[in-house]
C-alpha atoms as a PDB file:
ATOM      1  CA  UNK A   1       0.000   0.000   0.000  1.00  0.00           C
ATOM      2  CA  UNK A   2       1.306   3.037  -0.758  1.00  0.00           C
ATOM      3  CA  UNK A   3       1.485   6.350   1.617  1.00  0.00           C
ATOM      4  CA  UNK A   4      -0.118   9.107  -0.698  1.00  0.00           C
ATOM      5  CA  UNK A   5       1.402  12.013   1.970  1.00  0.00           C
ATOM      6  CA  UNK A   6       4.921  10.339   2.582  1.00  0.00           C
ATOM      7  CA  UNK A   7       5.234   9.902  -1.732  1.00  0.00           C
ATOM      8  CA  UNK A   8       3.982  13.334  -2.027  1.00  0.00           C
ATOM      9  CA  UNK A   9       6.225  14.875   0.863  1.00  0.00           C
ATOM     10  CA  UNK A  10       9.391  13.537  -1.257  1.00  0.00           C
ATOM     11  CA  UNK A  11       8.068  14.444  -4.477  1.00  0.00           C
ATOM     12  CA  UNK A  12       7.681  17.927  -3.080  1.00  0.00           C
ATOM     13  CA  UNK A  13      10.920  18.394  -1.221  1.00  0.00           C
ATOM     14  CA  UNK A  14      12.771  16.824  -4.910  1.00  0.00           C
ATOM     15  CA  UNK A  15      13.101  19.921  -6.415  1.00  0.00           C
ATOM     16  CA  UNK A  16      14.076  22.179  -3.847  1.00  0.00           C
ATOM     17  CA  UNK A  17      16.963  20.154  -3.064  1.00  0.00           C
ATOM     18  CA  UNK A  18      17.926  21.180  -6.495  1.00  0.00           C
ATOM     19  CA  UNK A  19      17.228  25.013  -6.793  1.00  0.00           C
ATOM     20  CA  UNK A  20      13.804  24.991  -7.624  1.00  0.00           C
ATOM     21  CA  UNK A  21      12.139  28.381  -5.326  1.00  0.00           C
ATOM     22  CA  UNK A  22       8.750  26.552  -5.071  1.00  0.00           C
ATOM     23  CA  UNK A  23       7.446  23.004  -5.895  1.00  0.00           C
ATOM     24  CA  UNK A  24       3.491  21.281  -4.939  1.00  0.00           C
ATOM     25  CA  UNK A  25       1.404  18.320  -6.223  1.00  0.00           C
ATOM     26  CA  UNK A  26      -1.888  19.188  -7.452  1.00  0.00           C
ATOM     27  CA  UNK A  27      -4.505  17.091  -9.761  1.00  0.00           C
ATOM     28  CA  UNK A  28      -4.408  17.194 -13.052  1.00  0.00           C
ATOM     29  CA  UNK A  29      -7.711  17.807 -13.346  1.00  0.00           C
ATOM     30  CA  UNK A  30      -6.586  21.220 -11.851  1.00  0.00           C
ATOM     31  CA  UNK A  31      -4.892  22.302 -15.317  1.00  0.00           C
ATOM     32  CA  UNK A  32      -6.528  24.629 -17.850  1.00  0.00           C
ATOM     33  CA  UNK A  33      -5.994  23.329 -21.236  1.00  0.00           C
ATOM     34  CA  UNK A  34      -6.067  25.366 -24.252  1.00  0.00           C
ATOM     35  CA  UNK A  35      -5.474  25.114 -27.677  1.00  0.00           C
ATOM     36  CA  UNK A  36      -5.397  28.519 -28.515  1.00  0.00           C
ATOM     37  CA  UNK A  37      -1.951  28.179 -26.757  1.00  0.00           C
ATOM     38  CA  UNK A  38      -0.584  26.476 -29.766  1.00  0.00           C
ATOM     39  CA  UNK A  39      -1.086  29.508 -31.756  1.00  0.00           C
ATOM     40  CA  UNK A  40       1.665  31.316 -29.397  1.00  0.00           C
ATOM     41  CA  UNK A  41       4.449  28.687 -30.738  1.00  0.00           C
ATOM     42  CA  UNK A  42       3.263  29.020 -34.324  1.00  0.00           C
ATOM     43  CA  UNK A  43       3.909  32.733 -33.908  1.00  0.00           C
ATOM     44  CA  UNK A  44       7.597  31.375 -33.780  1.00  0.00           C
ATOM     45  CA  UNK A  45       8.541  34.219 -31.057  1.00  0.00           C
ATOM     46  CA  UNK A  46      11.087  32.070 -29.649  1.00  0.00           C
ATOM     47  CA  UNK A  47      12.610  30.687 -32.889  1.00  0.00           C
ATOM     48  CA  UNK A  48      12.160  27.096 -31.617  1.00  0.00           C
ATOM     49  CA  UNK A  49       8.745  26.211 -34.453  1.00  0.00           C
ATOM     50  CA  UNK A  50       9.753  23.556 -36.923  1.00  0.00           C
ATOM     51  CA  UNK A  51      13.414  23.471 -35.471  1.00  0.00           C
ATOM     52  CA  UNK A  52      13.371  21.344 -32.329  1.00  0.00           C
ATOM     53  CA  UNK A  53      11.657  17.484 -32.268  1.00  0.00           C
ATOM     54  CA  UNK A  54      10.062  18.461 -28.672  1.00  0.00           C
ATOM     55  CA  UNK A  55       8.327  21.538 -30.191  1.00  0.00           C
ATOM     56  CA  UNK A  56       5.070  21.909 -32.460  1.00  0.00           C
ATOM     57  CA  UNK A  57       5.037  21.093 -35.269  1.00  0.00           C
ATOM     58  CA  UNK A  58       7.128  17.901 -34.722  1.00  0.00           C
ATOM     59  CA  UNK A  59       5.567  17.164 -30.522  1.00  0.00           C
ATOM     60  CA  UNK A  60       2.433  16.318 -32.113  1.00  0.00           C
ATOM     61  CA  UNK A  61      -1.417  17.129 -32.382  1.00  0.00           C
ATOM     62  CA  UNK A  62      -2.722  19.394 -29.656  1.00  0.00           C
ATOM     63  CA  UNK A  63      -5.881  17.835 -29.238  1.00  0.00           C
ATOM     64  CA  UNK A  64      -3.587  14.530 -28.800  1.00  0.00           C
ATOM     65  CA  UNK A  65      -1.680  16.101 -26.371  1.00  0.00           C
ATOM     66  CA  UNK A  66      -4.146  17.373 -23.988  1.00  0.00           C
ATOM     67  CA  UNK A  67      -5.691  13.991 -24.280  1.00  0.00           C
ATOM     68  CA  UNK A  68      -2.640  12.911 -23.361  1.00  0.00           C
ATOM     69  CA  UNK A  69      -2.155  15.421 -20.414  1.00  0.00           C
ATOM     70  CA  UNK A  70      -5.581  13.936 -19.338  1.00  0.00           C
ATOM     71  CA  UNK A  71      -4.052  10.351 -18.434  1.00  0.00           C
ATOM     72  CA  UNK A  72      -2.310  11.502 -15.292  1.00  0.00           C
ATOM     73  CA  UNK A  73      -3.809  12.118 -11.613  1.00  0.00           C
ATOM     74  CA  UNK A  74      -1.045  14.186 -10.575  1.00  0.00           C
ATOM     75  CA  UNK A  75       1.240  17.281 -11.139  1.00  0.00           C
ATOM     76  CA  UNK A  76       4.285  18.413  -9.371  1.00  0.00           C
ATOM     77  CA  UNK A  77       4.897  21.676 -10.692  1.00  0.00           C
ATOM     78  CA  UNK A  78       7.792  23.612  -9.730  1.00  0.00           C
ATOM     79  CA  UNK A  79       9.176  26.713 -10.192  1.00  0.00           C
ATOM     80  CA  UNK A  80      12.868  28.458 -10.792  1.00  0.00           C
ATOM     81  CA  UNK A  81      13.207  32.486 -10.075  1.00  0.00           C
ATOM     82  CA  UNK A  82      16.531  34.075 -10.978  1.00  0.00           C
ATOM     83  CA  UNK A  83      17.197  37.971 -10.754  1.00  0.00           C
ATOM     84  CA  UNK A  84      18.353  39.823 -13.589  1.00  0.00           C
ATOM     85  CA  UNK A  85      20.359  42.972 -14.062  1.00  0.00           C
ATOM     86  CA  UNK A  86      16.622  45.032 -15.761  1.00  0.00           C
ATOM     87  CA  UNK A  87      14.060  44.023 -17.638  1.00  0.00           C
ATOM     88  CA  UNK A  88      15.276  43.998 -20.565  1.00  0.00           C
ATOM     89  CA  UNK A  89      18.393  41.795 -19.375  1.00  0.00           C
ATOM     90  CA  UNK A  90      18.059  38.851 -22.174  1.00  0.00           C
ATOM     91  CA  UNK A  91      21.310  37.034 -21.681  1.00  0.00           C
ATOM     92  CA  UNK A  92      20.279  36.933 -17.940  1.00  0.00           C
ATOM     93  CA  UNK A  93      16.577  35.130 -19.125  1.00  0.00           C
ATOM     94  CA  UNK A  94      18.619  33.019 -21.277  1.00  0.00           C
ATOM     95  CA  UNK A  95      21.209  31.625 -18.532  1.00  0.00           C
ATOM     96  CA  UNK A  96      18.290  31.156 -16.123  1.00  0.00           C
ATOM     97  CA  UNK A  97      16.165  29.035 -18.314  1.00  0.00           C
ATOM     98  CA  UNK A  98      19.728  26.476 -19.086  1.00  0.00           C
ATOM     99  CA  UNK A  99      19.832  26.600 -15.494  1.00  0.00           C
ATOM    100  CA  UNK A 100      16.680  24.802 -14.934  1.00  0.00           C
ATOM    101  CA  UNK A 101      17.443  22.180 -17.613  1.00  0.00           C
ATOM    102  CA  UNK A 102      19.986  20.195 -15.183  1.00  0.00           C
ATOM    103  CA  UNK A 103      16.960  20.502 -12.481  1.00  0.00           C
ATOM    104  CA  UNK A 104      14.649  18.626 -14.445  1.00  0.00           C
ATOM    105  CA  UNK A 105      16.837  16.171 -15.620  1.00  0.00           C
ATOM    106  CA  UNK A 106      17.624  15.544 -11.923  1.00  0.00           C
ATOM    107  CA  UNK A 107      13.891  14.882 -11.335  1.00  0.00           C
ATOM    108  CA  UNK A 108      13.497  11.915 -13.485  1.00  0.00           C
ATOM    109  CA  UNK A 109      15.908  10.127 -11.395  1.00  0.00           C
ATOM    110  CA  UNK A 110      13.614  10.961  -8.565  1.00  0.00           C
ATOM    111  CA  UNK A 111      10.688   9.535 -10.306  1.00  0.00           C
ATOM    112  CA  UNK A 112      12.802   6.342 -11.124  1.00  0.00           C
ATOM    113  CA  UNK A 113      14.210   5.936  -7.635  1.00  0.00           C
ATOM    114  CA  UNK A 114      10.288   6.574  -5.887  1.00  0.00           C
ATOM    115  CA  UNK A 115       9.602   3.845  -8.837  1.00  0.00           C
ATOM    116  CA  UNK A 116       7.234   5.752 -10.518  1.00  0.00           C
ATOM    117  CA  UNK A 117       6.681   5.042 -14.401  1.00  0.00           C
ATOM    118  CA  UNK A 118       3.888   6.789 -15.635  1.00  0.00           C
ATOM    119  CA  UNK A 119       5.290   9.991 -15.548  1.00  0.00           C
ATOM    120  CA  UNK A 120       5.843  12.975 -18.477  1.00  0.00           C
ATOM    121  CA  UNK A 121       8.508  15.341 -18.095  1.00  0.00           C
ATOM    122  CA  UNK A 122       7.369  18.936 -19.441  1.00  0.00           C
ATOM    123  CA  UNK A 123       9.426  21.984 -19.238  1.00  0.00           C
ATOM    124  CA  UNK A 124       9.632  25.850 -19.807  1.00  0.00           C
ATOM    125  CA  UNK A 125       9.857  26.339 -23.421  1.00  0.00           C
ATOM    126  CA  UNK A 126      11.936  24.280 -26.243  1.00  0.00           C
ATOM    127  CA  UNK A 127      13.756  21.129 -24.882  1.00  0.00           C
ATOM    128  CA  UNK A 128      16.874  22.020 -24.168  1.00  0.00           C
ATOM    129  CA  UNK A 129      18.810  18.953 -24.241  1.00  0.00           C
ATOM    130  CA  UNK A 130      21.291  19.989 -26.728  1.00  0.00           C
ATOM    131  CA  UNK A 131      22.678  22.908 -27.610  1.00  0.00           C
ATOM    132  CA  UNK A 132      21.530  22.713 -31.126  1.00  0.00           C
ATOM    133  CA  UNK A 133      18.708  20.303 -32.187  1.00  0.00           C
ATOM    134  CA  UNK A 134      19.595  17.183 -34.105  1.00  0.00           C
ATOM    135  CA  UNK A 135      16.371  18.181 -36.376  1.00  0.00           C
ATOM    136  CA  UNK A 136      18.275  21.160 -37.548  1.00  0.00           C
ATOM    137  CA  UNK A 137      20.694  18.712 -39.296  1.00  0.00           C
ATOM    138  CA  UNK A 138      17.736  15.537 -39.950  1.00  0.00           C
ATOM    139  CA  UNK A 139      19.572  13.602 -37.741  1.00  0.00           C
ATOM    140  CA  UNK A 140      17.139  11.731 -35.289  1.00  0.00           C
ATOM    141  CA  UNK A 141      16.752  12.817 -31.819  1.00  0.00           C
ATOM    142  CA  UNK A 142      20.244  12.489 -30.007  1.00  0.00           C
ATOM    143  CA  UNK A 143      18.738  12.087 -26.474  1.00  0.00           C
ATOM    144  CA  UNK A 144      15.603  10.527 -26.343  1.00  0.00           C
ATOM    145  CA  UNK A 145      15.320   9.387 -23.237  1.00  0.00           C
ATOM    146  CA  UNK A 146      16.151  13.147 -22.178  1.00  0.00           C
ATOM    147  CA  UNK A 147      14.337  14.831 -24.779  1.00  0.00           C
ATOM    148  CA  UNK A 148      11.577  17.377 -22.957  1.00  0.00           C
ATOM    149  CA  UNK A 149       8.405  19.390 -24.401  1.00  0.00           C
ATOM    150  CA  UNK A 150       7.087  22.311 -22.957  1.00  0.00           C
ATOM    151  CA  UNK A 151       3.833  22.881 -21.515  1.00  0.00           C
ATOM    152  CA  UNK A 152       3.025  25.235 -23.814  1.00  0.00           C
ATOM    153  CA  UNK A 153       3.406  22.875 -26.413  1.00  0.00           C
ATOM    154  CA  UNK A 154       1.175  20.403 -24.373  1.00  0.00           C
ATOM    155  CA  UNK A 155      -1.297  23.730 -24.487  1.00  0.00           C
ATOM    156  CA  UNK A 156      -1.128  24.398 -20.739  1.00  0.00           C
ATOM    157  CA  UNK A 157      -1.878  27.554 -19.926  1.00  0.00           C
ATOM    158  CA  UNK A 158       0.972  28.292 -17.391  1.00  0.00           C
ATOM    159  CA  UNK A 159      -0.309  31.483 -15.877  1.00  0.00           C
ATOM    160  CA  UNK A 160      -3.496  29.420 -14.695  1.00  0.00           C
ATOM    161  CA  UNK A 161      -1.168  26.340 -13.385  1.00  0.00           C
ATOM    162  CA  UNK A 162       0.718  28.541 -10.783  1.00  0.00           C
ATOM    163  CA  UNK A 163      -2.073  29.782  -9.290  1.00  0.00           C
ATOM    164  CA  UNK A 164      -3.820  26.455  -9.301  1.00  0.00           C
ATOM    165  CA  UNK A 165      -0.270  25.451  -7.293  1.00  0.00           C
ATOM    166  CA  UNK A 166      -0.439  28.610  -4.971  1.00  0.00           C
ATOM    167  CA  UNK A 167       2.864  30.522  -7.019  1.00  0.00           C
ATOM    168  CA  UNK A 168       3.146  33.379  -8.068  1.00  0.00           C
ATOM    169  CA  UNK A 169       3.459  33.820 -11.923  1.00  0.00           C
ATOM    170  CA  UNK A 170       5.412  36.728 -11.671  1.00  0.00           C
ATOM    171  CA  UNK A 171       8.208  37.071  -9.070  1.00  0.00           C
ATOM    172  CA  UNK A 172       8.951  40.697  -8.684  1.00  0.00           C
ATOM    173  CA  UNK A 173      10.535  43.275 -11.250  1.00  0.00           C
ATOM    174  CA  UNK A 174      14.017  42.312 -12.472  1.00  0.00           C
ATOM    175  CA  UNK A 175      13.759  38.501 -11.847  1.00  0.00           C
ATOM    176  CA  UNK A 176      12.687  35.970 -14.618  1.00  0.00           C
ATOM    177  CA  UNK A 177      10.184  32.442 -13.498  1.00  0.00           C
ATOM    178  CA  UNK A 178      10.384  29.537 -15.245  1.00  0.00           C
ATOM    179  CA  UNK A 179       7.829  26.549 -14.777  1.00  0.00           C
ATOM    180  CA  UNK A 180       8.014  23.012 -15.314  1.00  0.00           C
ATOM    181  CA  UNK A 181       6.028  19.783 -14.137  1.00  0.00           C
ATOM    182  CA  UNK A 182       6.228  16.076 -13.597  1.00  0.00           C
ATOM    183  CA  UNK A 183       2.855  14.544 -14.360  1.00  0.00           C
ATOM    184  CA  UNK A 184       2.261  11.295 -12.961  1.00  0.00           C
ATOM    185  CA  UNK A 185       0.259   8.270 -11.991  1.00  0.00           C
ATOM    186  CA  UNK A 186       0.602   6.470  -9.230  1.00  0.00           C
ATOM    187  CA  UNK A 187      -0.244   2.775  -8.197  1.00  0.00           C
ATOM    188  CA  UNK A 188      -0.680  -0.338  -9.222  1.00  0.00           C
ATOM    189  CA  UNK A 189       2.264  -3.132  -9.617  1.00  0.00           C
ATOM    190  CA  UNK A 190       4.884  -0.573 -10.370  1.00  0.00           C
ATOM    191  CA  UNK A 191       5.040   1.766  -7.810  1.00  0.00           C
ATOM    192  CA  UNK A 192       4.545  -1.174  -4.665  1.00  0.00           C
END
């Protein structure tokens, strides 16, 4: 039998350990899904669209996706905040965001060690895996087992997931937030 509040508890604490500024479980259920969110990656304002396998057009359908979102009971959702030098401070936003690459990474080992399998990694923006995306030169991914999409891609609509896990969206002037989340399923043979 497994101890819903103890499995939680670690989940929770998992990335704080490793720099995350605030981290919580809620249901899935909890997320707003919306396609419309699609149309902010097709606007190609981060120059990831059509050049990274873990971003649209390449993740997939939307509609598939949120189905897919839909399979899970839980989300840990977690949260870096970095300061920057002003607002307008882009190389700062940059080096926070490859900062909370290794962070996620760490938290599939998490997952493996708590022996949960049904999990999907999703993270703030493109992937981030490698520096430059092996779909650039239509090579195959190089890291699949790394490889992470974003939940915008997944059409979560981020602004409405940190409130539904008590954060703040916005951290104060001069700092930059980036989100991520674990969704999950627990129980059955697996996770005994």
């Amino acid at each position: 039998m497994i101890n819903t509040q103890k499995l939680f508890e670690r989940i929770i604490s998992a990335p704080l350990r490793f720099g995350a500024y605030k981290s919580g479980v809620i249901k899935v259920e909890d997320i707003s899904l919306d396609a419309s969110f699609r149309s902010m990656c097709e606007s190609n304002a981060c120059g990831a669209y059509g050049k990274c396998y873990m971003c649209p057009p390449d993740v997939g359908d939307a509609d598939l996706l949120m189905a897919q979102v839909g399979k899970y009971d839980y989300a840990l959702v977690y949260q870096t905040v970095s300061e920057l030098e002003d607002s307008f401070d882009f190389e700062g936003m940059v080096e926070a965001k490859k900062k909370s690459y290794p962070l996620a990474q760490s938290l599939r080992e998490v997952f493996e060690e708590l022996g949960i399998k049904s999990v999907l990694h999703l993270g703030a923006g493109g992937c981030g895996v490698c520096e430059c995306c092996a779909k650039i030169d239509g090579e195959p991914c190089r890291f699949p087992e790394k490889a992470m999409p974003s939940l915008e891609a997944y059409c979560i609509n981020v602004s409405e997931l940190a409130r539904s896990a008590g954060m703040k969206y916005i951290n104060g002037q001069n700092t930059v937030t980036y989100f991520g989340a674990v969704l999950f399923k627990i129980g059955g043979e697996e996770n005994e």
